[in-house]
Protein backbone atom coordinates (compact mmCIF):
# COMPACT_ATOMS: atom_id res chain seq x y z
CA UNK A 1 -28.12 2.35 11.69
CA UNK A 2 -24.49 1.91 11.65
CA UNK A 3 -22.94 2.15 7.76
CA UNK A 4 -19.23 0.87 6.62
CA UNK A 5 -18.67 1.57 2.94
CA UNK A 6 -15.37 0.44 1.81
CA UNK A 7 -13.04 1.06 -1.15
CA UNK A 8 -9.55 0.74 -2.85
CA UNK A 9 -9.38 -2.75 -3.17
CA UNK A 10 -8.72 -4.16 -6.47
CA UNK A 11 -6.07 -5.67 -8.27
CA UNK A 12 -2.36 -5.46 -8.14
CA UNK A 13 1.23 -7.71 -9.25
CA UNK A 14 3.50 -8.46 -6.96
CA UNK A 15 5.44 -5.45 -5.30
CA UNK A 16 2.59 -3.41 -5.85
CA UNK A 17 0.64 -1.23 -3.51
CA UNK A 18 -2.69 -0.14 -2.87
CA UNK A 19 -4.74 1.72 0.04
CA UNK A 20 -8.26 1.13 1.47
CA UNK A 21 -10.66 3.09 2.71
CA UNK A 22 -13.55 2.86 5.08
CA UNK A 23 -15.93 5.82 6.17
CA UNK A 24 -18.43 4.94 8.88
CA UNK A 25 -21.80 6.52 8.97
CA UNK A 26 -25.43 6.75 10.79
CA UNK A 27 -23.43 7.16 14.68
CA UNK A 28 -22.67 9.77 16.21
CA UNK A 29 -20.69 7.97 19.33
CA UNK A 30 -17.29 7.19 19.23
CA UNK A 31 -15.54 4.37 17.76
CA UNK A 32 -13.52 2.72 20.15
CA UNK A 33 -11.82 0.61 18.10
CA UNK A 34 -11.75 0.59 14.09
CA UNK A 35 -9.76 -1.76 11.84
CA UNK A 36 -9.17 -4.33 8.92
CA UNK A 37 -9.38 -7.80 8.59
CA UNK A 38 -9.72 -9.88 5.82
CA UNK A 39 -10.65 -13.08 4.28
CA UNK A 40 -8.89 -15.85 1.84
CA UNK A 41 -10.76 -18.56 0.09
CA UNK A 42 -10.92 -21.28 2.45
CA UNK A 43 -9.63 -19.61 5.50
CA UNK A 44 -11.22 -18.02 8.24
CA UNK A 45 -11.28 -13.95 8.88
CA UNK A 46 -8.14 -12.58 10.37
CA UNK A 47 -7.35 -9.55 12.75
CA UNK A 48 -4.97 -7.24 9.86
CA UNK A 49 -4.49 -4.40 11.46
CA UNK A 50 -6.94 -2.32 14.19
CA UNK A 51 -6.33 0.99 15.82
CA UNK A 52 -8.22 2.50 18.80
CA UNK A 53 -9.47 5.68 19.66
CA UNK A 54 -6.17 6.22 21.96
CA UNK A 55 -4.00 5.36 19.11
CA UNK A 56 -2.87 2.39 20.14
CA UNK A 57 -1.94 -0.55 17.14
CA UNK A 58 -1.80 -4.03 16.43
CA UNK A 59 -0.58 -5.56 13.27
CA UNK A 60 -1.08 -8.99 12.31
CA UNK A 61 2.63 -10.26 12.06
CA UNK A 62 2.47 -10.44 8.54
CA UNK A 63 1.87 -7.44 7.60
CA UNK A 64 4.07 -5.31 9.65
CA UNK A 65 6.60 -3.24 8.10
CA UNK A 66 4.43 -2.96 4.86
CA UNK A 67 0.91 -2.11 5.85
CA UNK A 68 0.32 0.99 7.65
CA UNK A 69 -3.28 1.77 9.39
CA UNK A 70 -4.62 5.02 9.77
CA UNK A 71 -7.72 7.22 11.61
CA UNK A 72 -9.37 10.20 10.86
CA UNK A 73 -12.37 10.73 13.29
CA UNK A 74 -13.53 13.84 12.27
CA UNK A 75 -14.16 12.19 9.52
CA UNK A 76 -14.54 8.99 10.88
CA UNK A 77 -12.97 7.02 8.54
CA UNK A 78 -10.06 4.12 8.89
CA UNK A 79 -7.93 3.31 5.63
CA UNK A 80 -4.79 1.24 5.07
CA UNK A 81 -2.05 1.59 3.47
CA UNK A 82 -0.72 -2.16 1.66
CA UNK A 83 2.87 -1.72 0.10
CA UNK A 84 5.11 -4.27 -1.02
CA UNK A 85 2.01 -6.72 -1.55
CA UNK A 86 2.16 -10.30 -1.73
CA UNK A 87 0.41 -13.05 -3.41
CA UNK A 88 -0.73 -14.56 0.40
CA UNK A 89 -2.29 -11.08 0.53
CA UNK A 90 -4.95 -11.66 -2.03
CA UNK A 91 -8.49 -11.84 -0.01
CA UNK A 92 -11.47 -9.92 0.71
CA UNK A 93 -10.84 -7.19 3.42
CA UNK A 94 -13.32 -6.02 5.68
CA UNK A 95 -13.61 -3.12 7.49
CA UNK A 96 -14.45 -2.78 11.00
CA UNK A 97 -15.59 -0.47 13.85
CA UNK A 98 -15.95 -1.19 17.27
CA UNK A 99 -18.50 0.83 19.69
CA UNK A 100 -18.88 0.52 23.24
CA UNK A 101 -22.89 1.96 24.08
CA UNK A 102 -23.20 0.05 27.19
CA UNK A 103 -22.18 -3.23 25.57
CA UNK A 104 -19.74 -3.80 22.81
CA UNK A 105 -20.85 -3.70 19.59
CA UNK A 106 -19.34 -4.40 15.69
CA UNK A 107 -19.84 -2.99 12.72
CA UNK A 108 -18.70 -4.49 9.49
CA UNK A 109 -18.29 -3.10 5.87
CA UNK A 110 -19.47 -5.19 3.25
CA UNK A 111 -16.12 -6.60 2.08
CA UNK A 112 -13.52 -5.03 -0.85
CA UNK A 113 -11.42 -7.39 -2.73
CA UNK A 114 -7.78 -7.48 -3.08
CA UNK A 115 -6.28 -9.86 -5.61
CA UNK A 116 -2.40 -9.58 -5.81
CA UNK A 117 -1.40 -11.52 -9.37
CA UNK A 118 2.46 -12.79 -9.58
């Protein structure tokens, strides 16, 4: 059984920062792809930032230039680094990990809130 426990959210004004963290557990195959998205009120879940196993990127326009994603598989966690927040970042994030056993499989945290005050 496949485990995301999240933390770091919280809250923060305007300008602020704050980093996440995610450590997977209960697999010992590799994560092909692991990653962040997050949820407003009212709004569906959107791709923040994902990294894969090669080290390739992709940043949700909004965010680049002030979050940074990062991977440690030996320790197989994911966090992310959120400077220079914003009020549109407020939501709850979610952390994810991608598998490939023969089909593609994901694997989601149980949410962390961010709340970014003006």
């Amino acid at each position: 059984q496949v485990q995301l426990v999240e933390s770091g959210g919280g809250l923060v004004q305007t300008g602020g920062s704050l980093r996440l963290s995610c450590a997977v557990s209960g697999s010992s195959f590799s994560l092909n792809i692991m990653g962040w998205y997050r949820q407003a009120p009212g709004k569906q879940r959107e791709l923040v930032a994902i990294m894969s196993s090669g080290g390739n990127i992709n940043y949700a326009d909004s965010v680049k230039g002030r979050f940074t994603i990062s991977r440690d598989d030996a320790k197989r966690t994911v966090n992310l680094q959120m400077n220079s927040l914003k009020s549109e970042d407020t939501a709850v994030y979610y952390c994810l990990a991608r598998q490939f056993v023969k089909v593609w499989t994901d694997y989601w945290g149980q949410g962390t809130q961010v709340t970014v005050s003006s």
